[in-house]
C-alpha atoms as a PDB file:
ATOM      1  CA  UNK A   1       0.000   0.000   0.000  1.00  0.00           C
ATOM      2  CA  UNK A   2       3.072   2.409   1.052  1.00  0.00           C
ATOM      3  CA  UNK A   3       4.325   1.557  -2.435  1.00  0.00           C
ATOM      4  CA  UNK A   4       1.264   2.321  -4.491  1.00  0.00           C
ATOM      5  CA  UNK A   5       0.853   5.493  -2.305  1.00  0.00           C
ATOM      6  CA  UNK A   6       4.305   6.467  -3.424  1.00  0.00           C
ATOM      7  CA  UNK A   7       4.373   5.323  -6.781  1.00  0.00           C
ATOM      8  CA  UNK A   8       0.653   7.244  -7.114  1.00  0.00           C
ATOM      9  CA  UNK A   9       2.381  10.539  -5.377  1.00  0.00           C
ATOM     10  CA  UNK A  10       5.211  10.047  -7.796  1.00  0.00           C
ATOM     11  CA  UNK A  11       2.659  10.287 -10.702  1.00  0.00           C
ATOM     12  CA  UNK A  12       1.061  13.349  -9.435  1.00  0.00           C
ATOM     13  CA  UNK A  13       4.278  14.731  -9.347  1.00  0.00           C
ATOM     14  CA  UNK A  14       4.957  14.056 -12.848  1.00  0.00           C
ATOM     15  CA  UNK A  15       1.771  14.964 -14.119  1.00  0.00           C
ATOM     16  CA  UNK A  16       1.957  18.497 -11.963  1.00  0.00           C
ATOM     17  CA  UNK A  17       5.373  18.647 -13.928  1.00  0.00           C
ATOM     18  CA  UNK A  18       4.224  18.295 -17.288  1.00  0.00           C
ATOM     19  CA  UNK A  19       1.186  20.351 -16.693  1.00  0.00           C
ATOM     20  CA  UNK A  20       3.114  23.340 -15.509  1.00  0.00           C
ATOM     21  CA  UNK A  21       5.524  23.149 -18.763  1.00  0.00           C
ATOM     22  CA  UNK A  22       2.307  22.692 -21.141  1.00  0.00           C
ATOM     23  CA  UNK A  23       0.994  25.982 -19.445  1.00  0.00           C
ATOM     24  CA  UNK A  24       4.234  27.817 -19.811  1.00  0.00           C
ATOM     25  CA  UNK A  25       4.370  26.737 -23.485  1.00  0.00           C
ATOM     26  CA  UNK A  26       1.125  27.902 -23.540  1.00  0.00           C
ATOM     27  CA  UNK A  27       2.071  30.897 -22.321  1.00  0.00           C
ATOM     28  CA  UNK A  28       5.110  31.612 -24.735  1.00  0.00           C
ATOM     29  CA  UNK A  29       2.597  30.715 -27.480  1.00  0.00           C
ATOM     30  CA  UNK A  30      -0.272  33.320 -26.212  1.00  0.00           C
ATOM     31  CA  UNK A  31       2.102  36.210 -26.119  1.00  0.00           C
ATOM     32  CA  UNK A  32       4.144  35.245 -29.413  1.00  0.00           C
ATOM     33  CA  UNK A  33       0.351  35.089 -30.661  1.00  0.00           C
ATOM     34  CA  UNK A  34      -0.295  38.793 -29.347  1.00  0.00           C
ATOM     35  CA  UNK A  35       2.448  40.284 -30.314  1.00  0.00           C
ATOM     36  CA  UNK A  36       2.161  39.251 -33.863  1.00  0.00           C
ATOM     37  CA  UNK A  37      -1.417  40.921 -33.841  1.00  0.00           C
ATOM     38  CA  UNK A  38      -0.192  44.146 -32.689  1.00  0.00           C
ATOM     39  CA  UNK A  39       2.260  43.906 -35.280  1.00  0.00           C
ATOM     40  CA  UNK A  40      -0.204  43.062 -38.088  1.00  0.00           C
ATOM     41  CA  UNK A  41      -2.529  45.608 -36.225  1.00  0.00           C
ATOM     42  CA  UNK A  42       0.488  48.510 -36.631  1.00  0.00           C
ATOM     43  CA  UNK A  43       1.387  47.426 -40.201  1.00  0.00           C
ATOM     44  CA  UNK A  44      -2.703  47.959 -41.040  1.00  0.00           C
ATOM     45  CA  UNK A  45      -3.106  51.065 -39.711  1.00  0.00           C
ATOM     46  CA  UNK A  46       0.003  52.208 -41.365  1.00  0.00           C
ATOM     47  CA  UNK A  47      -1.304  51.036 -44.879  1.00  0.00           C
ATOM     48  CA  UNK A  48      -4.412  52.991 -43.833  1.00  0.00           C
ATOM     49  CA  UNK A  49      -2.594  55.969 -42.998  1.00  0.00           C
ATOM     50  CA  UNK A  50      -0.807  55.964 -46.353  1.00  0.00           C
ATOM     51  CA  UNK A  51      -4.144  55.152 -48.017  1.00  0.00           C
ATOM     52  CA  UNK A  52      -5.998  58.475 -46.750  1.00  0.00           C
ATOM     53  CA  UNK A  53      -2.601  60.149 -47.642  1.00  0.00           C
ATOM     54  CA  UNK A  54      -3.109  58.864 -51.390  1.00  0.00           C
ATOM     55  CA  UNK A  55      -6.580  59.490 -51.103  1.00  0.00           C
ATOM     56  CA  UNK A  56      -5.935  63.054 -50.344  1.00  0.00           C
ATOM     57  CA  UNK A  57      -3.400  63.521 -52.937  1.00  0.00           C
ATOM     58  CA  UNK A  58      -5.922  62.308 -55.224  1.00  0.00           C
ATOM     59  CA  UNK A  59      -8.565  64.218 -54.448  1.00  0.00           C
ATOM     60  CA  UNK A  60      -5.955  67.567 -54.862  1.00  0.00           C
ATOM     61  CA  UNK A  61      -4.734  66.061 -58.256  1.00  0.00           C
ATOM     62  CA  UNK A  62      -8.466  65.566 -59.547  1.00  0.00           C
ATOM     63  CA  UNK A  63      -9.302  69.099 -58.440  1.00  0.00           C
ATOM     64  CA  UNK A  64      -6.205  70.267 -60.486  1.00  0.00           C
ATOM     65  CA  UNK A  65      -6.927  68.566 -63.415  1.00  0.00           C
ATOM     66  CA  UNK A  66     -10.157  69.556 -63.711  1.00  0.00           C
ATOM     67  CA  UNK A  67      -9.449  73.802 -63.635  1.00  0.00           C
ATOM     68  CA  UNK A  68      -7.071  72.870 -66.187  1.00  0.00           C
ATOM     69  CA  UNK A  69      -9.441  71.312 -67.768  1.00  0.00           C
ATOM     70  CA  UNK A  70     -12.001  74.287 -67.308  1.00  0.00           C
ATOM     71  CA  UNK A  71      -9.090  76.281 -68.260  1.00  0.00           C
ATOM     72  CA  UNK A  72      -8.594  74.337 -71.698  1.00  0.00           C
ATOM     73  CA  UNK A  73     -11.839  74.464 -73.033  1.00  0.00           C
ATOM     74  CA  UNK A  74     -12.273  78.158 -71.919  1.00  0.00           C
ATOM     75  CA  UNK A  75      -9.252  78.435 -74.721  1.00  0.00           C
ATOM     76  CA  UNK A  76     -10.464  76.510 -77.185  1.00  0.00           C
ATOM     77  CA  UNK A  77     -13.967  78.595 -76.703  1.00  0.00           C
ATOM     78  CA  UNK A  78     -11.865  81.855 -77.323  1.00  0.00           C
ATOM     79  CA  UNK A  79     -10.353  80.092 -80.106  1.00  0.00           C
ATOM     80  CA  UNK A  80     -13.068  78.856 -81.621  1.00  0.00           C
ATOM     81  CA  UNK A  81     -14.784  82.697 -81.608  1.00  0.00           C
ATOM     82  CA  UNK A  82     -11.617  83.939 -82.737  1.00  0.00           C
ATOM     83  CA  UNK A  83     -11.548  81.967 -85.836  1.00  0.00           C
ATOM     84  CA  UNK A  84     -14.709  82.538 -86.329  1.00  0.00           C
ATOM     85  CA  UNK A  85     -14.819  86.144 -86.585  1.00  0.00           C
ATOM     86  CA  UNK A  86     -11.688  86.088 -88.345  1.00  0.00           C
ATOM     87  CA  UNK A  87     -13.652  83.753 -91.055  1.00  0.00           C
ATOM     88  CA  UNK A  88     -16.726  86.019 -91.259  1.00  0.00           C
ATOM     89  CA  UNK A  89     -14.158  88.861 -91.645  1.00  0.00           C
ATOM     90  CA  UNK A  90     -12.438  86.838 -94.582  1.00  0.00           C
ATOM     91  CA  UNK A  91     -16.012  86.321 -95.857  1.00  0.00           C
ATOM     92  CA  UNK A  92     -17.524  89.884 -95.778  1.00  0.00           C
ATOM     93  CA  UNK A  93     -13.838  90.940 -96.850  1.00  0.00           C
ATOM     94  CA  UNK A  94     -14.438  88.671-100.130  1.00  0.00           C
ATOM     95  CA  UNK A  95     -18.311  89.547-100.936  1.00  0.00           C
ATOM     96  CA  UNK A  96     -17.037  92.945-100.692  1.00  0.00           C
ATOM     97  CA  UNK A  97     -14.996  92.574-103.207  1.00  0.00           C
ATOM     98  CA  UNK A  98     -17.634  90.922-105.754  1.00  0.00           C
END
């Protein structure tokens, strides 16, 4: 009986052991675990950063394209009238002639 008493305390001990090195493991596994999703959590919300940068740039570079856009076919308007009266000139210049 002593001997199954010590051989069952023995067991304990063992199994105590092992369970206490599972739950460190555990442990070193959580916080490996955590740390990698604040990393992943960092390297998102500096893509999203640099996103709403791009975004913003964007927006500026659409804005500038379209005045010069504006700007461009204001010109080709003046153009176009200018052409035209020179034309109408050239015409009433050449009935005026006849």
């Amino acid at each position: 009986m002593e001997l199954q008493n010590q051989n069952s305390e023995s067991r304990i001990r063992d199994l105590e052991d092992q369970l206490r090195r599972q739950q460190e493991a555990h442990s070193i596994e959580r916080d490996t675990l955590n740390n990698e999703i604040q990393r992943l959590r960092k390297a998102i919300d500096d893509q999203l950063m640099e996103y709403r940068d791009l975004m913003d740039i964007k927006i500026q570079l659409d804005s500038e394209i379209a005045a010069y856009r504006k700007l461009l076919e204001s010109e080709e308007t003046r153009f176009t009238l200018i052409n035209l009266i020179i034309v109408r000139a050239l015409v009433a210049e050449f009935d005026a002639k006849q």
